[in-house]
Each structure stands twice: as structure tokens, then as C-alpha cells.
N, C-alpha and C. Protein backbone atom coordinates (compact mmCIF):
# COMPACT_ATOMS: atom_id res chain seq x y z
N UNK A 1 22.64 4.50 4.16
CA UNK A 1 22.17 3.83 5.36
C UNK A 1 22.21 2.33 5.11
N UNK A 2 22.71 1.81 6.05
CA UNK A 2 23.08 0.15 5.89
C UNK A 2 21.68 -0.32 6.09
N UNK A 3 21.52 -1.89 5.84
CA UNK A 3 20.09 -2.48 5.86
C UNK A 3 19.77 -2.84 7.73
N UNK A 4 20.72 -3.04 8.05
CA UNK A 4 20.66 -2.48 9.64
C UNK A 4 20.08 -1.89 10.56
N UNK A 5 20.74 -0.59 9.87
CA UNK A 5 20.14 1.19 10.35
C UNK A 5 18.81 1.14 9.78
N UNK A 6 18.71 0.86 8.75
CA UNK A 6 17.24 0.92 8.21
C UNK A 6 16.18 -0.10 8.80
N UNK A 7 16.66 -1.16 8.93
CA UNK A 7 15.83 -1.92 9.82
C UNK A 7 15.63 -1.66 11.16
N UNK A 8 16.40 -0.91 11.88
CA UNK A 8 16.26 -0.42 13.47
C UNK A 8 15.80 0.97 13.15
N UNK A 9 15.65 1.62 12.31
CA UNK A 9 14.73 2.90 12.18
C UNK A 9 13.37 2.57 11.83
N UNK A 10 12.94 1.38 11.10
CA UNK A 10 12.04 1.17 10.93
C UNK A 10 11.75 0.59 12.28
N UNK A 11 11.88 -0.14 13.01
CA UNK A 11 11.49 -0.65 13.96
C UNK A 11 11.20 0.33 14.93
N UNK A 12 12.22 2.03 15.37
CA UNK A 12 11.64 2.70 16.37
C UNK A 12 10.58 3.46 15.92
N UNK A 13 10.49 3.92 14.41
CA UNK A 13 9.06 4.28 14.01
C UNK A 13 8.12 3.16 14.69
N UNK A 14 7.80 2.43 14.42
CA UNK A 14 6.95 1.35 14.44
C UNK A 14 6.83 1.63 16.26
N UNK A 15 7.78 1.29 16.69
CA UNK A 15 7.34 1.26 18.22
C UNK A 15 6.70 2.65 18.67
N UNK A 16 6.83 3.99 18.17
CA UNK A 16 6.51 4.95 18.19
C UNK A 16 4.92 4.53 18.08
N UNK A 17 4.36 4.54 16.99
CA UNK A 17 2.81 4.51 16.86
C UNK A 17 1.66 3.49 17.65
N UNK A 18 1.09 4.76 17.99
CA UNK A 18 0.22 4.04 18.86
C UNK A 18 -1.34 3.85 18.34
N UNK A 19 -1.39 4.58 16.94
CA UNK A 19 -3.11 4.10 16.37
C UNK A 19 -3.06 2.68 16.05
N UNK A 20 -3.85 2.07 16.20
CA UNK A 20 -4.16 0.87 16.06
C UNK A 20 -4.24 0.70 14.57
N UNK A 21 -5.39 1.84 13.82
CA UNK A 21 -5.32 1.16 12.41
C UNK A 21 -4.10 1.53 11.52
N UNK A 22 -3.26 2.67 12.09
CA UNK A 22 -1.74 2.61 11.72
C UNK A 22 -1.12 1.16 11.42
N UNK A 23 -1.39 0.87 12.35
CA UNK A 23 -0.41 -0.56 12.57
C UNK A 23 -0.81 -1.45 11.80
N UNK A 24 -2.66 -1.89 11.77
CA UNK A 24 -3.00 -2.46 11.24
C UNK A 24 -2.60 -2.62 9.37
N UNK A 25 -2.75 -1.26 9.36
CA UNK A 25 -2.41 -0.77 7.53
C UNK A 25 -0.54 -1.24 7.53
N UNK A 26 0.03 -1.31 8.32
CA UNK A 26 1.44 -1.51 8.21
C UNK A 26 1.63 -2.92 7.97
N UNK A 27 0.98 -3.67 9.13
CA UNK A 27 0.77 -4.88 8.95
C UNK A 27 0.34 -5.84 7.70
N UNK A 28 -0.97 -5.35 7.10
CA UNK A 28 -1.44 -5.68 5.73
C UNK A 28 -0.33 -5.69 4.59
N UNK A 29 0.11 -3.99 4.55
CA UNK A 29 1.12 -3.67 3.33
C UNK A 29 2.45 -4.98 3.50
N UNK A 30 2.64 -4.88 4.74
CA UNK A 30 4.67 -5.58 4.80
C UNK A 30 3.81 -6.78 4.55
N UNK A 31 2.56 -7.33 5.05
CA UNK A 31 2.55 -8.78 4.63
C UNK A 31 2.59 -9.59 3.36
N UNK A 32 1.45 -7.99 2.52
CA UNK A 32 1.07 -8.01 1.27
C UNK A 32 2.95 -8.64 0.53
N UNK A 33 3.29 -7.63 0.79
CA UNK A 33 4.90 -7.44 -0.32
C UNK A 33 5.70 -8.17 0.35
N UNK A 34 5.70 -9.06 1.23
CA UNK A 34 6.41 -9.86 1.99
C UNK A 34 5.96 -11.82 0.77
N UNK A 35 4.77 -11.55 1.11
CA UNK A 35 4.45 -12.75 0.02
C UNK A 35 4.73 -12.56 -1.25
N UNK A 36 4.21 -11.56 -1.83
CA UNK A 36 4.03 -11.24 -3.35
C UNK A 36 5.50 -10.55 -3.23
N UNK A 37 6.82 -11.29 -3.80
CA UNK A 37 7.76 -10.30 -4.04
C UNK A 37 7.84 -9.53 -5.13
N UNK A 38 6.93 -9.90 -6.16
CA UNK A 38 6.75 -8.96 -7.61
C UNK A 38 6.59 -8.26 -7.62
N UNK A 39 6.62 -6.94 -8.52
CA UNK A 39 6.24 -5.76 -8.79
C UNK A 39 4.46 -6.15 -8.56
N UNK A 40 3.66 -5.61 -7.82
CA UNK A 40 2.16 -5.40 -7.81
C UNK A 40 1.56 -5.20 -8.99
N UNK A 41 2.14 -4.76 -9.60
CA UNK A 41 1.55 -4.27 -11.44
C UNK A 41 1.35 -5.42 -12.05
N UNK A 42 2.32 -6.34 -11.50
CA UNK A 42 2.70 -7.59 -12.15
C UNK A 42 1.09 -8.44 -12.25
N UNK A 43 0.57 -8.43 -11.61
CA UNK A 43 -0.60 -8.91 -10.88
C UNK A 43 -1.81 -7.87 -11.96
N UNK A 44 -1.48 -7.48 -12.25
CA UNK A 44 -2.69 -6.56 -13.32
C UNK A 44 -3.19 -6.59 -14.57
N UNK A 45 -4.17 -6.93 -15.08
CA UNK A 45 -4.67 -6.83 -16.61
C UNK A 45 -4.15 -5.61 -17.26
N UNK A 46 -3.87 -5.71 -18.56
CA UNK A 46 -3.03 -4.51 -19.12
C UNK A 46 -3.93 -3.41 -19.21
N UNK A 47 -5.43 -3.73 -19.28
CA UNK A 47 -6.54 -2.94 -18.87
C UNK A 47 -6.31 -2.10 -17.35
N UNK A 48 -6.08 -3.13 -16.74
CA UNK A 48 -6.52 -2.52 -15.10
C UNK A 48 -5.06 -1.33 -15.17
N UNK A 49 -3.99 -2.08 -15.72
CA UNK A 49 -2.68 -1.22 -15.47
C UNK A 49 -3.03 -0.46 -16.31
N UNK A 50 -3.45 -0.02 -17.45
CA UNK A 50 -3.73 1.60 -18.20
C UNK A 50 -4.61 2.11 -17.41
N UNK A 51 -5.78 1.32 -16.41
CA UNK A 51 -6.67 2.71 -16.40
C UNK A 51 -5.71 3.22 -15.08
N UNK A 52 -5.35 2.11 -14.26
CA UNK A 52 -4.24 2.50 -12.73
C UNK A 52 -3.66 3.79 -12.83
N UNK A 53 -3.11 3.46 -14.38
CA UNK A 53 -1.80 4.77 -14.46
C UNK A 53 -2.67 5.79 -15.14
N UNK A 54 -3.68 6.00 -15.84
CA UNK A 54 -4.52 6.93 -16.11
C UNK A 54 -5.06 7.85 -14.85
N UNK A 55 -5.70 6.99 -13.94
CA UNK A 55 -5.80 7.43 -12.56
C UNK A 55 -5.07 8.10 -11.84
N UNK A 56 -4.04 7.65 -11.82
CA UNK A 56 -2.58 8.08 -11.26
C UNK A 56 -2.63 9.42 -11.71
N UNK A 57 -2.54 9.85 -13.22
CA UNK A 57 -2.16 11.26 -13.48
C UNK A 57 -2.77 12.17 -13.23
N UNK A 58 -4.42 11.78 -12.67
CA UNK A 58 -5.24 12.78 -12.43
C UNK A 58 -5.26 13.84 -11.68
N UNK A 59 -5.60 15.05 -12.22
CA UNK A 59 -5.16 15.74 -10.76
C UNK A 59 -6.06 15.27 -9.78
N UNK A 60 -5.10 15.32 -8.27
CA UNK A 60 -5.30 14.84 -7.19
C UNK A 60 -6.68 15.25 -6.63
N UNK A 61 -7.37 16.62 -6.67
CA UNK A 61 -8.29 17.65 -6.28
C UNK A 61 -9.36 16.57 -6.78
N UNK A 62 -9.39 16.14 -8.15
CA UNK A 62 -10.35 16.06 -8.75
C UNK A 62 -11.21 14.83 -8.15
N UNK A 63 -10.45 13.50 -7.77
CA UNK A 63 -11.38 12.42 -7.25
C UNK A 63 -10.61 12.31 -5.82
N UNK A 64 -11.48 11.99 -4.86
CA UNK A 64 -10.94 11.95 -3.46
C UNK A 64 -11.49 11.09 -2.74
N UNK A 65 -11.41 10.17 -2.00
CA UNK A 65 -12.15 8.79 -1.55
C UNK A 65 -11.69 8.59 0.22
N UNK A 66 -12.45 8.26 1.19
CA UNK A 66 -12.33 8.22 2.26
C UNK A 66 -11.05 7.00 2.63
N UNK A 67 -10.27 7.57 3.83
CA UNK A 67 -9.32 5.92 3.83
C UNK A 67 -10.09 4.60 3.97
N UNK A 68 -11.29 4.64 4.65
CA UNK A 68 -12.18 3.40 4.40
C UNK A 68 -12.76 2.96 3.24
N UNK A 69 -12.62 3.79 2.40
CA UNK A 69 -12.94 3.16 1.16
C UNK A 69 -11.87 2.69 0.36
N UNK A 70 -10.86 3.64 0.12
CA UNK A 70 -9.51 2.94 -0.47
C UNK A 70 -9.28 1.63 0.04
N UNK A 71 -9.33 1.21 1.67
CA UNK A 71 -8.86 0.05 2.28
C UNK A 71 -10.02 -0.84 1.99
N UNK A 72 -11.18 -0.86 1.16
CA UNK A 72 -12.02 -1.73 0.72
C UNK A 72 -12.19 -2.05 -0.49
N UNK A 73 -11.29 -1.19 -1.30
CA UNK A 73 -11.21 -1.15 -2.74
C UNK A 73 -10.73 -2.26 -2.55
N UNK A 74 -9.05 -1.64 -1.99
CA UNK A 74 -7.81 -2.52 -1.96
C UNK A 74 -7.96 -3.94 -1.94
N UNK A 75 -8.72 -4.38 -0.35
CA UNK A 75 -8.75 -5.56 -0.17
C UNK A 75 -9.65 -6.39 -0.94
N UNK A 76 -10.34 -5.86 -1.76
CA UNK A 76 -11.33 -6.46 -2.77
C UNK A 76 -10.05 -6.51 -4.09
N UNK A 77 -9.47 -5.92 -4.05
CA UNK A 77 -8.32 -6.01 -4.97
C UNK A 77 -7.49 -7.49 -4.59
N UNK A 78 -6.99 -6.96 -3.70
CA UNK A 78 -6.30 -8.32 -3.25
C UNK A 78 -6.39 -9.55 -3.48
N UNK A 79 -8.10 -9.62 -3.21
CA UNK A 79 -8.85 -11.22 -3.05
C UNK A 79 -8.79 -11.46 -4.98
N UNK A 80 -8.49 -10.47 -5.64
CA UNK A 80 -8.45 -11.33 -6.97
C UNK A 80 -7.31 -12.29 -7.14
């Protein structure tokens, strides 16, 4: 798929959704990685990146967190 097609598929998704905090979370992410072109990891204490990827492997079942809380982690993440 050319960067084109991919950009006009992304765009009729996008026009498709009508939740608001959809959009909103779309908005945040493309802005986030729109500024920061680095890898996000890049941005991490070698601490924060072992426990990240420690986290990561967990099984999924085991810790589970509301989307309002992830999106408050996050943005407390961010502001570092």
C-alpha cells in the first residue's frame, strides 16, 4: 500500500468515528509521535525501560487497569 492509500484509509477511518474520546485518544497519540519522532523508549530510564518490558510480559489476566486510568498514567508520563 502506497503512503497515499494509507493516508486516505486512514483518513476514512477517522471520518468514520464518531466517539468523541476516540478521537480525542487519536489526537493525543498522532500529536505525541508527530513531535517526539524517537523511539518513545528513547525517553526512558533504563530502570523505567526494564520494569516497561517486565510489565509487558505479564500475563495480560493478571493486572488490568480502567482506560481512565491508563490515560492518566500516560499523561503523567508525558509531562516528564
Amino acid at each position: 500500500m502506497s503512503i497515499q492509500q494509507m493516508q486516505q484509509h486512514i483518513i476514512e477511518q477517522v471520518g468514520a468515528v464518531k466517539d468523541e474520546h476516540i478521537l480525542q485518544m487519536l489526537d493525543e497519540e498522532l500529536s505525541f509521535y508527530l513531535q517526539n519522532k524517537d523511539d518513545a523508549t528513547a525517553l526512558l530510564s533504563e530502570k523505567d525501560l526494564e520494569e516497561l518490558t517486565m510489565l509487558a510480559n505479564e500475563p495480560i489476566e493478571r493486572n488490568t487497569m480502567s482506560f481512565n486510568e491508563f490515560k492518566s498514567i500516560m499523561d503523567k508520563w508525558r509531562m516528564k
